[in-house]
N, C-alpha and C. Protein backbone atom coordinates (compact mmCIF):
# COMPACT_ATOMS: atom_id res chain seq x y z
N UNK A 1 42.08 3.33 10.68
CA UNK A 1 41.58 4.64 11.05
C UNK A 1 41.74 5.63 9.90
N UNK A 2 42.68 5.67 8.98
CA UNK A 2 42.83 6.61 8.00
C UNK A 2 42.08 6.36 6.75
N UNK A 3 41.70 5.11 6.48
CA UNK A 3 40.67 4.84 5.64
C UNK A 3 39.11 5.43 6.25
N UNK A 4 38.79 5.27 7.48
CA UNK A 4 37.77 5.89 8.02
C UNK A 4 37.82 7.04 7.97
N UNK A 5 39.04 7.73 8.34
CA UNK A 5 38.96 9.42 8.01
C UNK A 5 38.43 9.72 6.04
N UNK A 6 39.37 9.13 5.63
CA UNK A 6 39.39 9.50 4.43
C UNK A 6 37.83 9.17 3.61
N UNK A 7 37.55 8.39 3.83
CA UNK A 7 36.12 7.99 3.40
C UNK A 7 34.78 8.24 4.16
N UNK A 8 35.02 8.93 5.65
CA UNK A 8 33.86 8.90 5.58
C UNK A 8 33.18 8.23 6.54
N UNK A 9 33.81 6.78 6.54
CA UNK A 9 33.02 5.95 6.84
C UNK A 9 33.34 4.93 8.27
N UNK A 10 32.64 4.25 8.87
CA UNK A 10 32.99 3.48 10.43
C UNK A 10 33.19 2.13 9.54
N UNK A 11 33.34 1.55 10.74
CA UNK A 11 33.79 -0.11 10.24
C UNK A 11 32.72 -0.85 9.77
N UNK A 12 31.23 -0.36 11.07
CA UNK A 12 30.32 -1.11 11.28
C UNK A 12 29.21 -0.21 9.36
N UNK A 13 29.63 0.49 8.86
CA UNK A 13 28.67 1.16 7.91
C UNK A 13 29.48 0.34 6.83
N UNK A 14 31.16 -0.63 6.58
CA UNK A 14 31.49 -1.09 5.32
C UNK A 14 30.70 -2.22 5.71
N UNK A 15 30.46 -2.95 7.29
CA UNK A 15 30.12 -4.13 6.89
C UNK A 15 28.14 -4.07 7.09
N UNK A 16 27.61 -3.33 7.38
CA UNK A 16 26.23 -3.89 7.56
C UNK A 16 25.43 -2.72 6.55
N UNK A 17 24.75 -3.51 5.60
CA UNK A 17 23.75 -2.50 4.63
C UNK A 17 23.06 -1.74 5.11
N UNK A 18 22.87 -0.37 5.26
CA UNK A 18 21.61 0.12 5.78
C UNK A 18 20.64 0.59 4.87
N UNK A 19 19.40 0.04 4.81
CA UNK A 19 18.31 -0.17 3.76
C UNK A 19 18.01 1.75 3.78
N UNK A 20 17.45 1.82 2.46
CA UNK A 20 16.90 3.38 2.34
C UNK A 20 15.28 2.82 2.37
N UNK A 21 14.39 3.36 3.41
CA UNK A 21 13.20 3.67 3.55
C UNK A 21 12.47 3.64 2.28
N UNK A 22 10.91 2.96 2.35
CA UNK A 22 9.93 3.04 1.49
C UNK A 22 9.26 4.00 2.31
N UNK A 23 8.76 5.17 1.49
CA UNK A 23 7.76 6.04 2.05
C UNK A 23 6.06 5.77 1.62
N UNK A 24 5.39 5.16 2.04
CA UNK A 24 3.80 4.92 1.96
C UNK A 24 2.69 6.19 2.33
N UNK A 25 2.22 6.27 0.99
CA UNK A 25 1.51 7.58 1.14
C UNK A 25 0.33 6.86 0.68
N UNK A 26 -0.91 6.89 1.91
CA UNK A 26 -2.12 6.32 2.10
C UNK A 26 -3.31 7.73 1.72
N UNK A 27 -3.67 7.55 0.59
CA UNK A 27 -4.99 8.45 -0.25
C UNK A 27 -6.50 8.32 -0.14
N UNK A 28 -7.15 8.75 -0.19
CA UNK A 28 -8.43 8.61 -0.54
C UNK A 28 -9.00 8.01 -1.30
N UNK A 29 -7.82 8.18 -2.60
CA UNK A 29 -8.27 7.59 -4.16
C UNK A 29 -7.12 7.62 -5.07
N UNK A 30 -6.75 6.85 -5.74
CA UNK A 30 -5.98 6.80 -6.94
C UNK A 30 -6.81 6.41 -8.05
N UNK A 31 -6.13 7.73 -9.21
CA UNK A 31 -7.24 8.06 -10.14
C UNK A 31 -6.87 6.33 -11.31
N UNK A 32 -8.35 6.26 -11.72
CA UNK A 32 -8.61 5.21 -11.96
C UNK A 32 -8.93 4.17 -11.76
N UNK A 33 -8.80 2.49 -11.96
CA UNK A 33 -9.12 1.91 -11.31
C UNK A 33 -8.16 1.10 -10.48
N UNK A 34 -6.83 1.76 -10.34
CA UNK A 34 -6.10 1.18 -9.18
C UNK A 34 -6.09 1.70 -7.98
N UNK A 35 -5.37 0.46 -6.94
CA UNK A 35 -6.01 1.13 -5.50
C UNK A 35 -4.57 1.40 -5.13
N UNK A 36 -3.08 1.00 -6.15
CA UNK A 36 -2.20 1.83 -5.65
C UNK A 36 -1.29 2.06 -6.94
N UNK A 37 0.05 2.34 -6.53
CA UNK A 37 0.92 3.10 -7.92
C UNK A 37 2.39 2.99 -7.05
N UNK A 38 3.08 3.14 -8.01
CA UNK A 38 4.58 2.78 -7.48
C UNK A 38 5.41 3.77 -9.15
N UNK A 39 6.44 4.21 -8.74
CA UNK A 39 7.50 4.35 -10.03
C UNK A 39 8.63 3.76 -10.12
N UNK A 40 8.24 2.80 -9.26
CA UNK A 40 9.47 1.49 -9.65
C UNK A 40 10.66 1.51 -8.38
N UNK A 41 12.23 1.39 -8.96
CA UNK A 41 13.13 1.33 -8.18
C UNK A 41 13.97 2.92 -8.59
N UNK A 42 12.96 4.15 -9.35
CA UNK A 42 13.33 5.02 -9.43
C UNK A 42 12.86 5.59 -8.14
N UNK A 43 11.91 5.43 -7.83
CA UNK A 43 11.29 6.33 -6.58
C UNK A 43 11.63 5.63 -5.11
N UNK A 44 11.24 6.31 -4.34
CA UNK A 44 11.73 5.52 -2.84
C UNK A 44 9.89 5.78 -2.26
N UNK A 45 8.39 5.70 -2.66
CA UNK A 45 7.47 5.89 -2.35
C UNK A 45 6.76 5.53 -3.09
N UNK A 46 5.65 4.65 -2.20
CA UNK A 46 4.47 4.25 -3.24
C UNK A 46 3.02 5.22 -2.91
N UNK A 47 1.91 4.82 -3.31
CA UNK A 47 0.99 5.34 -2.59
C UNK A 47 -0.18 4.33 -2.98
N UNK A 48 -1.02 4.06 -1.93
CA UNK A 48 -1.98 3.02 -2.14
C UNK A 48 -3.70 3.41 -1.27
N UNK A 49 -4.66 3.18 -1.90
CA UNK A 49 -5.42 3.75 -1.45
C UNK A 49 -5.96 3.36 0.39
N UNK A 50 -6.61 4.12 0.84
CA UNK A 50 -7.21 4.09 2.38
C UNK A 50 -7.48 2.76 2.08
N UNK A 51 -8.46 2.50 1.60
CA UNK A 51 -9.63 1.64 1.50
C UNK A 51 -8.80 -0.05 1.44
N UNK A 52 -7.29 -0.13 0.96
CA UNK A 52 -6.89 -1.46 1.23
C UNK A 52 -6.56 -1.65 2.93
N UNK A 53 -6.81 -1.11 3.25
CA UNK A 53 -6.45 -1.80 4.75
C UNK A 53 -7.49 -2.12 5.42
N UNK A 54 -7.79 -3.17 6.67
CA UNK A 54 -8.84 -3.42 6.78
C UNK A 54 -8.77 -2.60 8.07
N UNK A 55 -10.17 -2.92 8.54
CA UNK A 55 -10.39 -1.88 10.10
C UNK A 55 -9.69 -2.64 11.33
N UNK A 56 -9.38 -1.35 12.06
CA UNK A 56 -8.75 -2.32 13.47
C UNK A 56 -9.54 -3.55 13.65
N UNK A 57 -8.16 -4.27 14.23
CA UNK A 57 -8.88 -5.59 14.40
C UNK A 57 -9.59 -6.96 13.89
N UNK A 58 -9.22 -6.24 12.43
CA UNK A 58 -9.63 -7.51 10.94
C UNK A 58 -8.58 -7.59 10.51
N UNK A 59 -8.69 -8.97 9.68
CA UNK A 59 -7.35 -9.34 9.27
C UNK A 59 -7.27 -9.10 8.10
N UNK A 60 -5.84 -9.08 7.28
CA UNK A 60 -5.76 -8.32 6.35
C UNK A 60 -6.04 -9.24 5.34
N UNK A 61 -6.59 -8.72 4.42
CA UNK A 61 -7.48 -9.68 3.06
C UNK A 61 -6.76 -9.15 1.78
N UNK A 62 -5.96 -8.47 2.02
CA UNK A 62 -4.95 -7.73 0.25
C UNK A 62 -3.87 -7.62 1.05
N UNK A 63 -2.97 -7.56 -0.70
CA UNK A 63 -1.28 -7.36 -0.36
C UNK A 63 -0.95 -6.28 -1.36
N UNK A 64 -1.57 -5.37 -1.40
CA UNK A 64 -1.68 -4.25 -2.38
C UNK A 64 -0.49 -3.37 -1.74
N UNK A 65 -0.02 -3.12 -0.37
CA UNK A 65 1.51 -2.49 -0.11
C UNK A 65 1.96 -3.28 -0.65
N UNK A 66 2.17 -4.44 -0.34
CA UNK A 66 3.35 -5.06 -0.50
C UNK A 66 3.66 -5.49 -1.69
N UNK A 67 2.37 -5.68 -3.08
CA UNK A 67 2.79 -5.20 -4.35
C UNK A 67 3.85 -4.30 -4.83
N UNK A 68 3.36 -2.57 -4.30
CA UNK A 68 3.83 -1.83 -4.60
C UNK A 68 4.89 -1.63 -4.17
N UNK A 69 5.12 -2.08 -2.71
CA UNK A 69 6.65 -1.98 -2.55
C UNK A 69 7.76 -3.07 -3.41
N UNK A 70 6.96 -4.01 -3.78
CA UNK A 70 8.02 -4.83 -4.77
C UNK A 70 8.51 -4.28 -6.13
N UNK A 71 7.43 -3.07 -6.27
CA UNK A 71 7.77 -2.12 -7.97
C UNK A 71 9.11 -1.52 -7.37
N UNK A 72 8.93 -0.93 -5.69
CA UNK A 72 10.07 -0.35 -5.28
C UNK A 72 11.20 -1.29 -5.33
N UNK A 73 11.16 -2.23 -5.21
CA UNK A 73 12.44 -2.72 -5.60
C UNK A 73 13.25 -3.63 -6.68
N UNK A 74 12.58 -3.23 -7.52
CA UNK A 74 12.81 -3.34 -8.92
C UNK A 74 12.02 -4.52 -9.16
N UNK A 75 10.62 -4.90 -8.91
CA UNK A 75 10.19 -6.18 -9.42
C UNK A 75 8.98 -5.39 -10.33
N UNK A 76 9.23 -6.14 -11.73
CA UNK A 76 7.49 -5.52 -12.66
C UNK A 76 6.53 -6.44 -12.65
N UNK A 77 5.50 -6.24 -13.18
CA UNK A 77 4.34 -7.24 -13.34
C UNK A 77 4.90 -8.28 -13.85
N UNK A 78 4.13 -9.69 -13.48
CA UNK A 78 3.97 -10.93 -13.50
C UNK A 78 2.64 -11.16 -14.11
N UNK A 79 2.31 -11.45 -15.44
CA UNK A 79 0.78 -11.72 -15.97
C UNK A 79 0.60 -12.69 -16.44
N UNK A 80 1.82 -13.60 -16.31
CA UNK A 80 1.11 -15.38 -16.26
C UNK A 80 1.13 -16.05 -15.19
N UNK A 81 1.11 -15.73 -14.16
CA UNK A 81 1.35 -16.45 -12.84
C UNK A 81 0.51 -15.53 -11.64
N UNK A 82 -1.14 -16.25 -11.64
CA UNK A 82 -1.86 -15.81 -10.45
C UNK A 82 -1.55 -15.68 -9.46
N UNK A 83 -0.93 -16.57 -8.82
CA UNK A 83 -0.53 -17.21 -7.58
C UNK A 83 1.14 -15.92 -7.04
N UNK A 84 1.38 -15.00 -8.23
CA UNK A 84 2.27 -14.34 -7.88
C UNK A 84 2.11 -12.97 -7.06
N UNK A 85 2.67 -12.60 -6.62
CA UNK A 85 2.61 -11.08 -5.99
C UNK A 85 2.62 -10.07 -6.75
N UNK A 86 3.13 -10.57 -7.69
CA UNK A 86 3.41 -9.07 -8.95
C UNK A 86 2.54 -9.20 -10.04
N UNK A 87 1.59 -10.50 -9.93
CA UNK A 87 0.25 -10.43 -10.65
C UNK A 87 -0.09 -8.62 -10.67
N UNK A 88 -0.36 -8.30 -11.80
CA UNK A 88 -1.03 -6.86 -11.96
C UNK A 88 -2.13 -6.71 -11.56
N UNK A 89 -3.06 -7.20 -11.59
CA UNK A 89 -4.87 -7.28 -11.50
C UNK A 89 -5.53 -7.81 -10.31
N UNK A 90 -5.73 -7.07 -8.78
CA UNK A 90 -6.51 -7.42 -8.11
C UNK A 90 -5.81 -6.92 -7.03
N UNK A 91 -6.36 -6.78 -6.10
CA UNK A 91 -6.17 -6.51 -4.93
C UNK A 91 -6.09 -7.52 -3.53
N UNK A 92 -7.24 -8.28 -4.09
CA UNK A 92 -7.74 -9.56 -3.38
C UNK A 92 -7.22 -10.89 -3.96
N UNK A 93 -7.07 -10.94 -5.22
CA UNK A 93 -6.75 -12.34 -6.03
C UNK A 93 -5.53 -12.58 -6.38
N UNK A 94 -4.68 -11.78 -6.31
CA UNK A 94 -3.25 -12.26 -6.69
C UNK A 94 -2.67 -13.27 -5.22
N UNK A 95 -1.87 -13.82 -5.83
CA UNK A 95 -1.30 -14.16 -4.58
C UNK A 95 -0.16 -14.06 -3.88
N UNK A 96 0.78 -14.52 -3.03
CA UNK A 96 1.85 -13.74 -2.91
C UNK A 96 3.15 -14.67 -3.11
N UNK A 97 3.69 -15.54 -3.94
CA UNK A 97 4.90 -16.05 -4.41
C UNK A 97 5.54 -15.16 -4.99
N UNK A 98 6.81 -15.58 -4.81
CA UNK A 98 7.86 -14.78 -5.55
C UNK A 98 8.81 -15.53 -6.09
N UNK A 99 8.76 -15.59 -7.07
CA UNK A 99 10.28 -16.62 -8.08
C UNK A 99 11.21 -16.41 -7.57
N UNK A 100 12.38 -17.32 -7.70
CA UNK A 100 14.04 -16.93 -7.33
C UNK A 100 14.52 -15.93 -7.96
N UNK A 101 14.05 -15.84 -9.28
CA UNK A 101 14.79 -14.54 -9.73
C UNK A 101 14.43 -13.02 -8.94
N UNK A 102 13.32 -13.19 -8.78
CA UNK A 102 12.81 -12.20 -8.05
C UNK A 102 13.27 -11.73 -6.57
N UNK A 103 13.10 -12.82 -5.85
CA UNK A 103 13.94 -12.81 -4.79
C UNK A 103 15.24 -12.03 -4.72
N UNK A 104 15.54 -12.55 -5.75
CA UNK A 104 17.15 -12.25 -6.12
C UNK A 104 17.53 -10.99 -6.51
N UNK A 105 16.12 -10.87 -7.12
CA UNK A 105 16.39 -8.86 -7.86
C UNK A 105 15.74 -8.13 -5.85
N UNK A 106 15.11 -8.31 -5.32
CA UNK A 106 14.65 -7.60 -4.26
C UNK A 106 15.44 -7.52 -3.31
N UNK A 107 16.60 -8.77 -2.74
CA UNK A 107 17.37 -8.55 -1.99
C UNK A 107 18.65 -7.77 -2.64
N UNK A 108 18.67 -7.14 -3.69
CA UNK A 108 19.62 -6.60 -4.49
C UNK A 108 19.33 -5.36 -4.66
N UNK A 109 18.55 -5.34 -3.99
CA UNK A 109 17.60 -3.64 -3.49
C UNK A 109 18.34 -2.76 -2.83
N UNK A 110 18.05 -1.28 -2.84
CA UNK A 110 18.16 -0.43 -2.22
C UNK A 110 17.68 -0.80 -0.64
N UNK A 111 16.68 -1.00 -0.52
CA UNK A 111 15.53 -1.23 0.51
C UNK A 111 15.35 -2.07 1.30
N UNK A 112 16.82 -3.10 1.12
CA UNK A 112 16.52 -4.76 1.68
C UNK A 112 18.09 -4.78 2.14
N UNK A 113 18.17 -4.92 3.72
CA UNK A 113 19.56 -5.10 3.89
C UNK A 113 19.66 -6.55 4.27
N UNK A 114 19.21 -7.53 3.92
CA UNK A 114 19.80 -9.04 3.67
C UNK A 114 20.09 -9.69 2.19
């Protein structure tokens, strides 16, 4: 109990991570020719354009969040490996693997409580 006073803190907050929020800010347009943007594992928000999501009721054909949320957690481009998520170039053509190292840097995230 006096460690809890003194710090702050409950039992259940030393033992279970609680992830800090990605904030997704959905635009009209991002200038140029990307359809989203991230500032890495400095920012806690990406923003990605309207136009990647598909309409109610279609299935989803890009992983353009889920790119950008991987800048959020410290993962950078991947530009020899198509088949990766952190491929830079496409919206539609990358694909979504993730190396162990990677893995390893994302669950080491702010953003990831496993």
């Amino acid at each position: 109990q006096q460690i809890v006073d003194l710090l702050g803190l409950s039992y259940v907050d030393t033992l279970v991570r609680r992830p800090a929020p990605v904030i997704a800010f959905v635009v009209r347009s991002v200038a140029g020719t990307k359809v989203g943007c991230s500032l890495g594992p400095i920012a806690d928000w990406v923003v990605i354009e309207a136009e990647t999501f598909p309409d109610v009721g279609q299935p989803v054909t890009n992983n353009t969040l889920s790119h950008e949320i991987g800048h959020c957690c410290g993962l950078p481009h991947v530009s020899d490996e198509l088949d990766n998520l952190m491929y830079p170039i496409g919206n539609t053509g990358r694909g979504e693997n993730l190396g162990a190292m990677q893995r390893w840097i994302v669950r080491g995230s702010s953003h990831v409580a496993f």
